[in-house]
PDB file of N, CA and C in Angstrom:
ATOM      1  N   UNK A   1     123.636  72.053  85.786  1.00  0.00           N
ATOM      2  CA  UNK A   1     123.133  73.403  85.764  1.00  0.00           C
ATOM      3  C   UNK A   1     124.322  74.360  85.755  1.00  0.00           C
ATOM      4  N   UNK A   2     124.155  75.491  84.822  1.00  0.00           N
ATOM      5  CA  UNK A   2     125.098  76.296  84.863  1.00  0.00           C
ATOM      6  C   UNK A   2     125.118  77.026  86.113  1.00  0.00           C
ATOM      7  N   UNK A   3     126.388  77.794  86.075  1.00  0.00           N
ATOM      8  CA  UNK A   3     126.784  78.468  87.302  1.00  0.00           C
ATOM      9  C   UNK A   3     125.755  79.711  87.102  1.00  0.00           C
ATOM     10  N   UNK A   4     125.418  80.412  86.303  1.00  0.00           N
ATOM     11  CA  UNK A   4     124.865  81.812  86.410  1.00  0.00           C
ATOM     12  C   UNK A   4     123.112  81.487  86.513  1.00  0.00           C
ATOM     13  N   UNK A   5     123.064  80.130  86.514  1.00  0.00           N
ATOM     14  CA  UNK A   5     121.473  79.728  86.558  1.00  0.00           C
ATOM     15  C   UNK A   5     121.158  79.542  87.908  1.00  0.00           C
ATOM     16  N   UNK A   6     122.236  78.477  88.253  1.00  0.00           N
ATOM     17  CA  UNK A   6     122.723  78.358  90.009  1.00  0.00           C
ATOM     18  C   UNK A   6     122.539  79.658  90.733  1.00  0.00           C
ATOM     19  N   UNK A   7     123.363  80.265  90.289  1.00  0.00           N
ATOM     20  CA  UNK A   7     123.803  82.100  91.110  1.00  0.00           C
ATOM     21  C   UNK A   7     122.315  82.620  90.773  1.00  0.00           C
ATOM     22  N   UNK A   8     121.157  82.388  89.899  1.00  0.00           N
ATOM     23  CA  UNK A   8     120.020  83.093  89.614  1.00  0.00           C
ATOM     24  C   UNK A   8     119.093  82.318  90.745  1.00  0.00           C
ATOM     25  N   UNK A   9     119.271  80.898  90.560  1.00  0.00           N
ATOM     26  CA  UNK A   9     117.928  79.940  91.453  1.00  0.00           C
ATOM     27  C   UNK A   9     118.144  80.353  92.817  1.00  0.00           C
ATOM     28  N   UNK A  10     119.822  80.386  93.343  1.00  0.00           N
ATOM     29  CA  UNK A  10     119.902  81.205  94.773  1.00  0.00           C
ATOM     30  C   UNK A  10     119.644  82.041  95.036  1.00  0.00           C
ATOM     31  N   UNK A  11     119.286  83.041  94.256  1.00  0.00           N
ATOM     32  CA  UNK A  11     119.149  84.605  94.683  1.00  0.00           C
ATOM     33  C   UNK A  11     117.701  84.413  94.704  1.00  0.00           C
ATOM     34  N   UNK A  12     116.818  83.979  93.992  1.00  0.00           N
ATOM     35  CA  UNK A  12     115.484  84.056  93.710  1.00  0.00           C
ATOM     36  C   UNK A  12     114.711  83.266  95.295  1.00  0.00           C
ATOM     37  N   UNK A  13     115.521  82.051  95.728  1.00  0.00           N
ATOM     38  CA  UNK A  13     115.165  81.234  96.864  1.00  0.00           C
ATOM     39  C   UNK A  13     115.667  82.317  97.863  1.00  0.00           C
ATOM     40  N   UNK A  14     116.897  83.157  97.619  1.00  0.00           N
ATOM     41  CA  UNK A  14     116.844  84.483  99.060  1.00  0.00           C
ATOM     42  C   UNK A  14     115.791  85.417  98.968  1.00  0.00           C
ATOM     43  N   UNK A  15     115.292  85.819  98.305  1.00  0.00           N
ATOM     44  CA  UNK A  15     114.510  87.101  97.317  1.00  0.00           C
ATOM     45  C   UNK A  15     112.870  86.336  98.073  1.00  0.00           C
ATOM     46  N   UNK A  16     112.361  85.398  97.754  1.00  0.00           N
ATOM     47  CA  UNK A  16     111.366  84.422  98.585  1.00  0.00           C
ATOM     48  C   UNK A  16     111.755  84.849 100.033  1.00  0.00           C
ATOM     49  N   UNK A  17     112.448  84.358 100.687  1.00  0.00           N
ATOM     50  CA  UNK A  17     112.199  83.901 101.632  1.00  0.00           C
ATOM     51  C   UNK A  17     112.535  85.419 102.418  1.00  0.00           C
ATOM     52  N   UNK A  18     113.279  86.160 101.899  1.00  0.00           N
ATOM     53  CA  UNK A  18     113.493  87.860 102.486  1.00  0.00           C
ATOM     54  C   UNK A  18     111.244  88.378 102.102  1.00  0.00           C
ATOM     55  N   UNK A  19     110.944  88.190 101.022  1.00  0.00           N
ATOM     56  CA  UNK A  19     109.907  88.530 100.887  1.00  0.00           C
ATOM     57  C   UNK A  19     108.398  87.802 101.763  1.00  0.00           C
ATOM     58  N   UNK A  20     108.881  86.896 101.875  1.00  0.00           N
ATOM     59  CA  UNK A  20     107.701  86.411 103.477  1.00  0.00           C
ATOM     60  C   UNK A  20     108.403  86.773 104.266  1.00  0.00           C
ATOM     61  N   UNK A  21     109.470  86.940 104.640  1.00  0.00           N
ATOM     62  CA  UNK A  21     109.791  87.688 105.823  1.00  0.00           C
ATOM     63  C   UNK A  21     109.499  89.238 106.014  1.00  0.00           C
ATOM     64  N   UNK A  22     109.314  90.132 105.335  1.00  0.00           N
ATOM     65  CA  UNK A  22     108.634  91.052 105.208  1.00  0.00           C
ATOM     66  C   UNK A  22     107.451  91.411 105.155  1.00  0.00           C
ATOM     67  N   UNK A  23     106.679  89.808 104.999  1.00  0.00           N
ATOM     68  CA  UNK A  23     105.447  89.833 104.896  1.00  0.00           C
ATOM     69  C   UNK A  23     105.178  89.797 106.727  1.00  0.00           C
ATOM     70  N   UNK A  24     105.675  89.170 106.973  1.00  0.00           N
ATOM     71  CA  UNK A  24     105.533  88.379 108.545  1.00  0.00           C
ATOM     72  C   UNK A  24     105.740  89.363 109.083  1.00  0.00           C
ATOM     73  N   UNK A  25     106.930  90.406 109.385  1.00  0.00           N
ATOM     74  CA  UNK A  25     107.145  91.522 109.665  1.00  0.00           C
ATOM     75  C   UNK A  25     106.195  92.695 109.682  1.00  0.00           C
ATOM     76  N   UNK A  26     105.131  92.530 108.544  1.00  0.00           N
ATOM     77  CA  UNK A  26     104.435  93.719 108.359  1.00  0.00           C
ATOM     78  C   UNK A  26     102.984  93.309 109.183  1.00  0.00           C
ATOM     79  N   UNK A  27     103.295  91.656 109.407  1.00  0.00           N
ATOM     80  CA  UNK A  27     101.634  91.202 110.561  1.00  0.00           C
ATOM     81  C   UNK A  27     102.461  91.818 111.722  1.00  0.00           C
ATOM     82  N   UNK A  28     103.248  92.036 112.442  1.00  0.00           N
ATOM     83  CA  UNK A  28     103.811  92.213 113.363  1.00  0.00           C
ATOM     84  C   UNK A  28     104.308  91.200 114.076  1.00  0.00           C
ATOM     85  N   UNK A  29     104.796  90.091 113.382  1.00  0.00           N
ATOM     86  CA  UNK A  29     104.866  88.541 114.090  1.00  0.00           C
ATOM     87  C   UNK A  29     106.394  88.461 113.975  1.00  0.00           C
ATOM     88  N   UNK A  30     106.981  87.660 114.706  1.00  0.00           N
ATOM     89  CA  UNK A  30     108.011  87.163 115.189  1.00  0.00           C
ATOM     90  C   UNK A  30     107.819  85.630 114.375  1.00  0.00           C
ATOM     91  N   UNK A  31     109.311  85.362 114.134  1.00  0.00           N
ATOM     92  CA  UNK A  31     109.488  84.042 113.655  1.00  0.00           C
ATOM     93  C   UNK A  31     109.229  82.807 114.713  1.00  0.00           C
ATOM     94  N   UNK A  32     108.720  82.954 115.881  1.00  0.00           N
ATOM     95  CA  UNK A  32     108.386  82.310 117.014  1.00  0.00           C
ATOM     96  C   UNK A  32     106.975  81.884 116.310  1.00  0.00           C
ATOM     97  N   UNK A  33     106.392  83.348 116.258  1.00  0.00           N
ATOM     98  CA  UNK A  33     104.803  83.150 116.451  1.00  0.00           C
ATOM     99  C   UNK A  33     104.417  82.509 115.254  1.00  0.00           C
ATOM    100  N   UNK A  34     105.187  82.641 113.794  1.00  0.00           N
ATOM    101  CA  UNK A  34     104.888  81.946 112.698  1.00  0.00           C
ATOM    102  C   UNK A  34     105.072  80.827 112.891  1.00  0.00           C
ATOM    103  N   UNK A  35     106.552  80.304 113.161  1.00  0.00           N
ATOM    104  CA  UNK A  35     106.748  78.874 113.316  1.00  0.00           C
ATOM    105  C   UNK A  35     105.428  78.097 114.131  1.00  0.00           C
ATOM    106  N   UNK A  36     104.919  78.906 115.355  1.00  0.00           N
ATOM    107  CA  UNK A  36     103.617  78.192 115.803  1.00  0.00           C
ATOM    108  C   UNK A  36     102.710  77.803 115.075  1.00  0.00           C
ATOM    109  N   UNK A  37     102.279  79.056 114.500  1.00  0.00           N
ATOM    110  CA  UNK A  37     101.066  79.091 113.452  1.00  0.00           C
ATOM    111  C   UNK A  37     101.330  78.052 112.071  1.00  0.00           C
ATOM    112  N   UNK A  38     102.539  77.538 112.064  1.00  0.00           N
ATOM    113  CA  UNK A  38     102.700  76.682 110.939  1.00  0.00           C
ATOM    114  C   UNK A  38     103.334  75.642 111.443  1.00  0.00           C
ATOM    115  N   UNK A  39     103.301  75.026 112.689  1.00  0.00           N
ATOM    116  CA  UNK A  39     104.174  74.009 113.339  1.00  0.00           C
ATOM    117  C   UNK A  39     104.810  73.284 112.888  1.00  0.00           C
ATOM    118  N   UNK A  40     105.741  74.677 112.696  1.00  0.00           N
ATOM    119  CA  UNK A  40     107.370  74.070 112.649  1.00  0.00           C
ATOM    120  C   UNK A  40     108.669  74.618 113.673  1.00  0.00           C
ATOM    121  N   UNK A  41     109.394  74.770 113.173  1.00  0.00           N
ATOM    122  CA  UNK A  41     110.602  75.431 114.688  1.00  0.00           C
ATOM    123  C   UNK A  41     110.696  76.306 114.041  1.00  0.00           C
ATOM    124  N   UNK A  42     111.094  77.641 115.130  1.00  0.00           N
ATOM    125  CA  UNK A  42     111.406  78.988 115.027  1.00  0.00           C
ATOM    126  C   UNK A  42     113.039  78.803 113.835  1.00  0.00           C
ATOM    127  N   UNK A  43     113.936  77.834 114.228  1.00  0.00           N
ATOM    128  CA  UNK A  43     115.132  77.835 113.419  1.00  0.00           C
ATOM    129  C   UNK A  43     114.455  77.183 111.692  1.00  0.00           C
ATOM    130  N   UNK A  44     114.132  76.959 111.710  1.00  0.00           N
ATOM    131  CA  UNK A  44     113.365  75.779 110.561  1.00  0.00           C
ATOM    132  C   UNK A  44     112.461  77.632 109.879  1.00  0.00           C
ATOM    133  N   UNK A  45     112.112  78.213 110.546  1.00  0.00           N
ATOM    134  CA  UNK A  45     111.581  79.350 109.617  1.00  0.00           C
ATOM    135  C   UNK A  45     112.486  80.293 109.019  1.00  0.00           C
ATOM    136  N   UNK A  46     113.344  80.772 110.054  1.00  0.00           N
ATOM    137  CA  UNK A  46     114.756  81.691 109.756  1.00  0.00           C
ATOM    138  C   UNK A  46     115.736  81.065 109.137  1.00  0.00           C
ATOM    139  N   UNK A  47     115.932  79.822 108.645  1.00  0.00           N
ATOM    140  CA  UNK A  47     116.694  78.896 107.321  1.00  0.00           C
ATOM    141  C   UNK A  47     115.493  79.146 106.478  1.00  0.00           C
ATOM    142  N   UNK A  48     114.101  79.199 106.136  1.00  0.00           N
ATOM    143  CA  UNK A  48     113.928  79.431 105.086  1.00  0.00           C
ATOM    144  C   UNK A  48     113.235  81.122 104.380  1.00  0.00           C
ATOM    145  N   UNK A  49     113.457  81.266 105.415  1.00  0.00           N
ATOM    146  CA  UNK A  49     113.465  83.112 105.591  1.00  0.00           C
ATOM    147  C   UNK A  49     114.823  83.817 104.747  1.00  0.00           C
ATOM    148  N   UNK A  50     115.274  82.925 105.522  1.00  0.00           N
ATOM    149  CA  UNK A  50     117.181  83.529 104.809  1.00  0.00           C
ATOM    150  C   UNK A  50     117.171  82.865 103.267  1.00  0.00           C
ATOM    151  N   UNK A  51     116.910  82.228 103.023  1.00  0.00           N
ATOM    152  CA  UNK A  51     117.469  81.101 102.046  1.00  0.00           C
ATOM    153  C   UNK A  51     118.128  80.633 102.290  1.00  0.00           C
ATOM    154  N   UNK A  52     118.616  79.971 103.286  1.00  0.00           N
ATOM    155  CA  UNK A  52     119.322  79.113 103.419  1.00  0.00           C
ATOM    156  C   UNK A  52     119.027  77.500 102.739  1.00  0.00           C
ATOM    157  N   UNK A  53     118.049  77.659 102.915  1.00  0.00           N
ATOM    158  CA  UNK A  53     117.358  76.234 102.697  1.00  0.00           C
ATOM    159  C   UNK A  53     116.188  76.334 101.745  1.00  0.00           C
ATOM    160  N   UNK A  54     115.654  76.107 100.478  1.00  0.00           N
ATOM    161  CA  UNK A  54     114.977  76.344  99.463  1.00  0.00           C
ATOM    162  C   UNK A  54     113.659  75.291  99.841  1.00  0.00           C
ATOM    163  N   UNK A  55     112.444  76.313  99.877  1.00  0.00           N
ATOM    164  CA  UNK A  55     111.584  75.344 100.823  1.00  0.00           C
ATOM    165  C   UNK A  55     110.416  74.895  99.159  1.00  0.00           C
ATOM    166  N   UNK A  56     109.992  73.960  99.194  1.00  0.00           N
ATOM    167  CA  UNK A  56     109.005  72.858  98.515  1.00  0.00           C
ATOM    168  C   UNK A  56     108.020  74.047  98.390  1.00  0.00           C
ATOM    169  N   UNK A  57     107.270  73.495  97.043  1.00  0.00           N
ATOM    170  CA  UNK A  57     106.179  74.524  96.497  1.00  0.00           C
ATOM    171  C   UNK A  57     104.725  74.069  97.745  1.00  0.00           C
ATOM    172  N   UNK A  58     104.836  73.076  98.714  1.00  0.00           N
ATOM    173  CA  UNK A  58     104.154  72.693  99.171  1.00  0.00           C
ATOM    174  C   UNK A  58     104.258  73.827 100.833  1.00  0.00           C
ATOM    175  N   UNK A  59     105.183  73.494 101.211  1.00  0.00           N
ATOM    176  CA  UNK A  59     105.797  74.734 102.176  1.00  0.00           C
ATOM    177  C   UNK A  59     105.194  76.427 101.908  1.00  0.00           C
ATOM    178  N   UNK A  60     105.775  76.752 100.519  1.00  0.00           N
ATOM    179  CA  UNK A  60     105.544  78.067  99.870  1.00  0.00           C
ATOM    180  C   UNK A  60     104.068  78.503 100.472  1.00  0.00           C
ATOM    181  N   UNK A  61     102.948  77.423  99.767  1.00  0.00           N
ATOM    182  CA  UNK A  61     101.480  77.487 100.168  1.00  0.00           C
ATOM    183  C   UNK A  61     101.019  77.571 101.328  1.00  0.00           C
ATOM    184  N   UNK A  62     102.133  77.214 102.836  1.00  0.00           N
ATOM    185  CA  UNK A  62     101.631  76.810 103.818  1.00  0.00           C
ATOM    186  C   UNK A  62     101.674  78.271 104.043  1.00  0.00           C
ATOM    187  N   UNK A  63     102.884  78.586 103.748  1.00  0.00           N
ATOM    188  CA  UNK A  63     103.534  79.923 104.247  1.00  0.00           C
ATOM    189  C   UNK A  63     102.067  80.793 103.923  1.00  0.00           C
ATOM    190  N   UNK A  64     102.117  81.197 102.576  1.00  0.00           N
ATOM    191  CA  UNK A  64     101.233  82.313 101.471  1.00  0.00           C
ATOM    192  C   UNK A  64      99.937  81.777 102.499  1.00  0.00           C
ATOM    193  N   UNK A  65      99.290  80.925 102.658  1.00  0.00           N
ATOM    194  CA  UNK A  65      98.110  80.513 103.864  1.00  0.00           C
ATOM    195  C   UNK A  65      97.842  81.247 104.665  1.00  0.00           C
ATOM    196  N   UNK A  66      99.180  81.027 105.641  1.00  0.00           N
ATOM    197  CA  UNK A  66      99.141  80.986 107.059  1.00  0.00           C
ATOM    198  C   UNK A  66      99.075  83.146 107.209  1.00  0.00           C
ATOM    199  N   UNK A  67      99.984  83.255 106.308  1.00  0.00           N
ATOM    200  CA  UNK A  67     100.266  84.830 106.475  1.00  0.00           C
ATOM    201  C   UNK A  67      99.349  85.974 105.732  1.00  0.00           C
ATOM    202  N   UNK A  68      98.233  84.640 104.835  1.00  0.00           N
ATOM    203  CA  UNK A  68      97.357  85.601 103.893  1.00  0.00           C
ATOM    204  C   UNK A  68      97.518  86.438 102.885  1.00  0.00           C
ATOM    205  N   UNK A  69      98.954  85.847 101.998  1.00  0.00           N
ATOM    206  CA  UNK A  69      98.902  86.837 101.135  1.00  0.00           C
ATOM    207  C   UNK A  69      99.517  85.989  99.542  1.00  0.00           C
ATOM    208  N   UNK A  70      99.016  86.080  98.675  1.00  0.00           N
ATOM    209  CA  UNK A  70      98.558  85.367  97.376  1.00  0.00           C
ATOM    210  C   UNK A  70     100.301  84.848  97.173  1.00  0.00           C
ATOM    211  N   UNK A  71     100.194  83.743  96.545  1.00  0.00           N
ATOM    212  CA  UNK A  71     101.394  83.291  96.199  1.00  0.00           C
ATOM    213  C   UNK A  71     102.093  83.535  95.280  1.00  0.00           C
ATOM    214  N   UNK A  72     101.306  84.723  93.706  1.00  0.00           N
ATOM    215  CA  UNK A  72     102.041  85.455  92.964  1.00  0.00           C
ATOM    216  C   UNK A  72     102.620  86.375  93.519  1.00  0.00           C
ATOM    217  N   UNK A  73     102.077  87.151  94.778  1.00  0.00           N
ATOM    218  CA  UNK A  73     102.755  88.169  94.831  1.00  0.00           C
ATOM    219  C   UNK A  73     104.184  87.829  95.593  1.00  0.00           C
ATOM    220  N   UNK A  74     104.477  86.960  96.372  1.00  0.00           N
ATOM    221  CA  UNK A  74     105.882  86.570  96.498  1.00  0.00           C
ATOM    222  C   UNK A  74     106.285  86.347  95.204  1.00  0.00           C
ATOM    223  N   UNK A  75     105.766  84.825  94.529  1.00  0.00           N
ATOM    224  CA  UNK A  75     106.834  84.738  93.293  1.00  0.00           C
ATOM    225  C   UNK A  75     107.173  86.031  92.460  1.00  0.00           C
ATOM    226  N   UNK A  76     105.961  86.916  92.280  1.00  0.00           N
ATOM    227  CA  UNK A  76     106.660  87.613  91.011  1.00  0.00           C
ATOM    228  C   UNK A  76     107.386  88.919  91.699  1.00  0.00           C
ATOM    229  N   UNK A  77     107.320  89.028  92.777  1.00  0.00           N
ATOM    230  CA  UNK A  77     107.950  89.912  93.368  1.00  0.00           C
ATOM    231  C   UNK A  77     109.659  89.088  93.599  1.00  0.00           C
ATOM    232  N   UNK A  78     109.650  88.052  93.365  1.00  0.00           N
ATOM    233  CA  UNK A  78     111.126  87.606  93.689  1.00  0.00           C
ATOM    234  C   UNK A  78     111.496  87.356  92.407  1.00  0.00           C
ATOM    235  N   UNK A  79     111.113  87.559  91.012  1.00  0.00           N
ATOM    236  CA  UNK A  79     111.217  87.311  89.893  1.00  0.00           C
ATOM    237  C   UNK A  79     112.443  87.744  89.873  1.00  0.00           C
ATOM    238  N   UNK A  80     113.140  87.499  88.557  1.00  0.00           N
ATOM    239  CA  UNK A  80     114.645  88.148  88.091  1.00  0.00           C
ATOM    240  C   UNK A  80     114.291  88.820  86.914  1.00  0.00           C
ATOM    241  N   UNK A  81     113.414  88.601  86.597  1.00  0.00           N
ATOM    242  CA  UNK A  81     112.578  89.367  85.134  1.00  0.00           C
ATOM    243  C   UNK A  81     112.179  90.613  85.085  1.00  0.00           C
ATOM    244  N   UNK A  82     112.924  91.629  84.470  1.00  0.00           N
ATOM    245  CA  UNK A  82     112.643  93.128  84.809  1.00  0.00           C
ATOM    246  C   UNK A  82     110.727  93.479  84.069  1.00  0.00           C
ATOM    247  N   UNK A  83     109.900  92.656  83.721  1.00  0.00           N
ATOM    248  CA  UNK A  83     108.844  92.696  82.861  1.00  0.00           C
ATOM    249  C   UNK A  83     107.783  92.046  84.305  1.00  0.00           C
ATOM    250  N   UNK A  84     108.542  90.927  85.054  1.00  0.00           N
ATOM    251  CA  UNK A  84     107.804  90.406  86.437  1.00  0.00           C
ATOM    252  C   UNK A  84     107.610  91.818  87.399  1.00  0.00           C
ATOM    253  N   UNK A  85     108.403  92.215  86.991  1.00  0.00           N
ATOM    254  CA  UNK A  85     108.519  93.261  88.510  1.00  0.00           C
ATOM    255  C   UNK A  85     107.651  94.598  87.660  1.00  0.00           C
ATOM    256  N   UNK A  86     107.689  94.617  86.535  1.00  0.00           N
ATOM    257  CA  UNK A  86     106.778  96.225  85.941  1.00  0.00           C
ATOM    258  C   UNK A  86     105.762  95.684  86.529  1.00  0.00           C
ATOM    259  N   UNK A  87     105.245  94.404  86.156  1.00  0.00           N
ATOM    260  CA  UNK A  87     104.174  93.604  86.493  1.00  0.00           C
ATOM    261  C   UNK A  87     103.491  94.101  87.537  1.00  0.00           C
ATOM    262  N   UNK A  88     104.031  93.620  88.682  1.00  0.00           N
ATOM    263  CA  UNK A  88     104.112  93.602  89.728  1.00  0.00           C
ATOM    264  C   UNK A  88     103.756  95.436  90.161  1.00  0.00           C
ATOM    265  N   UNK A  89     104.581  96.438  89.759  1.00  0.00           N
ATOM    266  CA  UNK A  89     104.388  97.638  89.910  1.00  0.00           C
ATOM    267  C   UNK A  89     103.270  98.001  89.704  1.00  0.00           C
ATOM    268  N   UNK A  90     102.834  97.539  88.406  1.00  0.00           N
ATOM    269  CA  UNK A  90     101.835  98.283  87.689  1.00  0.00           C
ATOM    270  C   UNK A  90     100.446  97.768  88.516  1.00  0.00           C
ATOM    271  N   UNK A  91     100.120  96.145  88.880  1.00  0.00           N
ATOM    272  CA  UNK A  91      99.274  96.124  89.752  1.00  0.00           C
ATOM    273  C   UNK A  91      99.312  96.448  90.898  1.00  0.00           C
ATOM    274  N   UNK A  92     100.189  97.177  91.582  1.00  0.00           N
ATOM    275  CA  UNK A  92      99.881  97.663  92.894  1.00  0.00           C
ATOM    276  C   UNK A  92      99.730  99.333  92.436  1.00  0.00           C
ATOM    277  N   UNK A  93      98.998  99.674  91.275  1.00  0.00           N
ATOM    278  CA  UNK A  93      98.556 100.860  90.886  1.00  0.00           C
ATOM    279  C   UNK A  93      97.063 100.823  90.909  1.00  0.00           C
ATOM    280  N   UNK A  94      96.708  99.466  90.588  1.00  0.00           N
ATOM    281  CA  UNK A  94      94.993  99.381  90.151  1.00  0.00           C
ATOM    282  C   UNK A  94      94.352 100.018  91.620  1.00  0.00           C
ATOM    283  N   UNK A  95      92.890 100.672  91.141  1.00  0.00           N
ATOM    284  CA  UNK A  95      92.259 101.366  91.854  1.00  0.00           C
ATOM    285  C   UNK A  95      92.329 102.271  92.642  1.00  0.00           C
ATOM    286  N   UNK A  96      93.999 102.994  92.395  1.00  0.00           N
ATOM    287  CA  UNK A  96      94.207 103.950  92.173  1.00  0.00           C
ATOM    288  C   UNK A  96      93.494 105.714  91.632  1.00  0.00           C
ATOM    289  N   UNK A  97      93.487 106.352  92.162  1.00  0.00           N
ATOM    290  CA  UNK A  97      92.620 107.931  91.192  1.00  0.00           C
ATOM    291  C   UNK A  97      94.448 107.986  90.285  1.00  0.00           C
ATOM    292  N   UNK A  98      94.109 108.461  88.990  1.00  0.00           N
ATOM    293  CA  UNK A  98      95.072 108.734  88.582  1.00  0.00           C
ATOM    294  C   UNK A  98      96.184 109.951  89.251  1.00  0.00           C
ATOM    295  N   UNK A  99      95.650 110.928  89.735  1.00  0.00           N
ATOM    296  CA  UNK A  99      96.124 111.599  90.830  1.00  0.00           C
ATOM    297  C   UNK A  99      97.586 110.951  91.801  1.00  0.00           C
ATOM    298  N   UNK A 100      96.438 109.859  92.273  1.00  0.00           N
ATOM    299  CA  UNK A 100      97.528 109.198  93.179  1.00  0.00           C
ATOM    300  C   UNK A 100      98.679 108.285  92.820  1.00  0.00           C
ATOM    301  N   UNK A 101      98.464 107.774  91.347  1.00  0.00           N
ATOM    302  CA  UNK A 101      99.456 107.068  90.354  1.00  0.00           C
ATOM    303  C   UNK A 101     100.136 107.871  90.280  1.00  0.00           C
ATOM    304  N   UNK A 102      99.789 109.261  90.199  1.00  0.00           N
ATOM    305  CA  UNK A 102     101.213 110.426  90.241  1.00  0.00           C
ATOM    306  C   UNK A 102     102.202 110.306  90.861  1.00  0.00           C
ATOM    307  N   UNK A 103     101.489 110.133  92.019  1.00  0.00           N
ATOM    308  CA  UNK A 103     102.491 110.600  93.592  1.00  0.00           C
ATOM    309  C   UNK A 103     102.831 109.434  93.369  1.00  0.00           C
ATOM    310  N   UNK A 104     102.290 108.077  93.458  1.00  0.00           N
ATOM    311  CA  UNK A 104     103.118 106.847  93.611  1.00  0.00           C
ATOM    312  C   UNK A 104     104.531 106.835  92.745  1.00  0.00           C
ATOM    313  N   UNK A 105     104.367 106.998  91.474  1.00  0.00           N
ATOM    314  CA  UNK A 105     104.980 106.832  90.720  1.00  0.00           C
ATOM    315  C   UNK A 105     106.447 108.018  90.497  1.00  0.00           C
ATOM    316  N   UNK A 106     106.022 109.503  90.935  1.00  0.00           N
ATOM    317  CA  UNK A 106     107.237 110.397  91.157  1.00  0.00           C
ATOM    318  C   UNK A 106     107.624 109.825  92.810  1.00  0.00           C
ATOM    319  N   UNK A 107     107.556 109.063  93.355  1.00  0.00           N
ATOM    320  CA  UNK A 107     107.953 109.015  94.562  1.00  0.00           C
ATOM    321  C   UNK A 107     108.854 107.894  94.371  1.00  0.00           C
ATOM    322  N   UNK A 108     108.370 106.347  93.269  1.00  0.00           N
ATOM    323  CA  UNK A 108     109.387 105.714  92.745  1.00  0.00           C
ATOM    324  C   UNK A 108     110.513 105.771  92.228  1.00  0.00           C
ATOM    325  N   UNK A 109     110.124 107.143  91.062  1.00  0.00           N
ATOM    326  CA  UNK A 109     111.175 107.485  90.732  1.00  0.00           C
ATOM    327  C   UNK A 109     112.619 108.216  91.303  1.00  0.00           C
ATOM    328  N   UNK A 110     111.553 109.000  92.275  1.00  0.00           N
ATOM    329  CA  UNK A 110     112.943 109.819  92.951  1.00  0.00           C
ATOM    330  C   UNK A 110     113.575 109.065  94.299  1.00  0.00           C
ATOM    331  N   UNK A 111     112.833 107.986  94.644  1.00  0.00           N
ATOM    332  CA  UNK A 111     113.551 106.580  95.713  1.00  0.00           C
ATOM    333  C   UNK A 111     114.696 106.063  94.717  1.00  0.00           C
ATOM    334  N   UNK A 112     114.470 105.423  93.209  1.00  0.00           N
ATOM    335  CA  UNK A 112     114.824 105.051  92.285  1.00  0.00           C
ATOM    336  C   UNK A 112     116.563 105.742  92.579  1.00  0.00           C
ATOM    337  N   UNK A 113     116.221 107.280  91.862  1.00  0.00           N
ATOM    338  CA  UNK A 113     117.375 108.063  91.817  1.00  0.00           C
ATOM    339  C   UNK A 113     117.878 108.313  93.213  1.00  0.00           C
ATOM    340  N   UNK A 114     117.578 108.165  94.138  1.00  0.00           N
ATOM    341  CA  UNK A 114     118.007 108.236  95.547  1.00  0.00           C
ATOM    342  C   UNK A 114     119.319 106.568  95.495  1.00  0.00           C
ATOM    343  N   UNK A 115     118.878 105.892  95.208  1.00  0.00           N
ATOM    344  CA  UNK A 115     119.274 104.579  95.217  1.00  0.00           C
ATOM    345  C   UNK A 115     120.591 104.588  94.903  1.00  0.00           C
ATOM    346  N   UNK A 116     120.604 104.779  93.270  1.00  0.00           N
ATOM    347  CA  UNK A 116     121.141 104.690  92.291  1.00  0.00           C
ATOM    348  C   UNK A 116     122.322 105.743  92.932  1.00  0.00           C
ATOM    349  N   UNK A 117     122.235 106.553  93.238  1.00  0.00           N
ATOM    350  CA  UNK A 117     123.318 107.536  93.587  1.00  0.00           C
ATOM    351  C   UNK A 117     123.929 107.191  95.109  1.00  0.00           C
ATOM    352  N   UNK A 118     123.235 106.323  96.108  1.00  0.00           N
ATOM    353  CA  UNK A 118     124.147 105.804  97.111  1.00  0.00           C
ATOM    354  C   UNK A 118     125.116 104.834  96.486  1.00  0.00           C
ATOM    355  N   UNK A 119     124.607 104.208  95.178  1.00  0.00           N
ATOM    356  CA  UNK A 119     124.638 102.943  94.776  1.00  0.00           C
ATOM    357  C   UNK A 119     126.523 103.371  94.219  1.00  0.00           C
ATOM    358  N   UNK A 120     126.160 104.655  93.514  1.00  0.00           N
ATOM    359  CA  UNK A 120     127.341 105.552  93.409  1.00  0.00           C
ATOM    360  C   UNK A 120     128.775 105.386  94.466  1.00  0.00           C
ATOM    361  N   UNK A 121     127.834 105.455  95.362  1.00  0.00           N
ATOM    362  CA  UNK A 121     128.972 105.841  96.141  1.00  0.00           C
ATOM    363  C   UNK A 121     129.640 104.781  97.151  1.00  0.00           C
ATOM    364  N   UNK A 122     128.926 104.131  96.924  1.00  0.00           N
ATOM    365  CA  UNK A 122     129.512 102.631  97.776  1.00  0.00           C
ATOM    366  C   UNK A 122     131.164 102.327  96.919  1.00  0.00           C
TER     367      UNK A 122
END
């Protein structure tokens, strides 16, 4: 495997495992209380939280299960594909009033340009 495929499969296995961790975060749970709920060890969740450790499509499911939330929306949210992630945008628009696609969408943009200009300055 090439190196820039390597450098892509790692980032995508951090990008996962940062993204159930945000998920877990937003139940209000501690990597304690997950590891319970999925009996495994609290260290055994935060290696695959981090990426440290690239967990089995079998794992993935236990996770997306246990925390209730669909298993596209991790993968394509950890995508490297700038077309995964419009994806991804554009359905967290549905059922939406167009109104509020407004605000969502000038609020992206100007986070966007907020970004981009720390991004500046680093």
């Amino acid at each position: 495997m090439g190196k820039a495929v390597e450098r892509s499969a790692k980032e995508m296995v951090q990008e996962i495992g940062q993204r159930l961790a945000a998920v877990r975060r937003a139940r209000g749970w501690t990597q304690a209380v997950l590891a319970d709920k999925l009996g495994l060890e609290k260290e055994s969740v935060s290696r695959l939280e981090s990426g440290k450790v690239a967990m089995s499509i079998e794992r993935l499911v236990m996770f997306c299960d246990v925390l209730d939330v669909p298993i596209e929306e991790i993968l394509t949210s950890a995508s490297v594909h700038p077309t995964d992630e419009a994806r991804t945008l554009i359905a967290s628009l549905n059922g939406l009033a167009p109104a509020q696609r407004a605000i969502v969408l000038k609020s992206a943009h100007h986070l966007a340009s907020l970004l981009k200009k720390e991004q500046h300055r680093e």
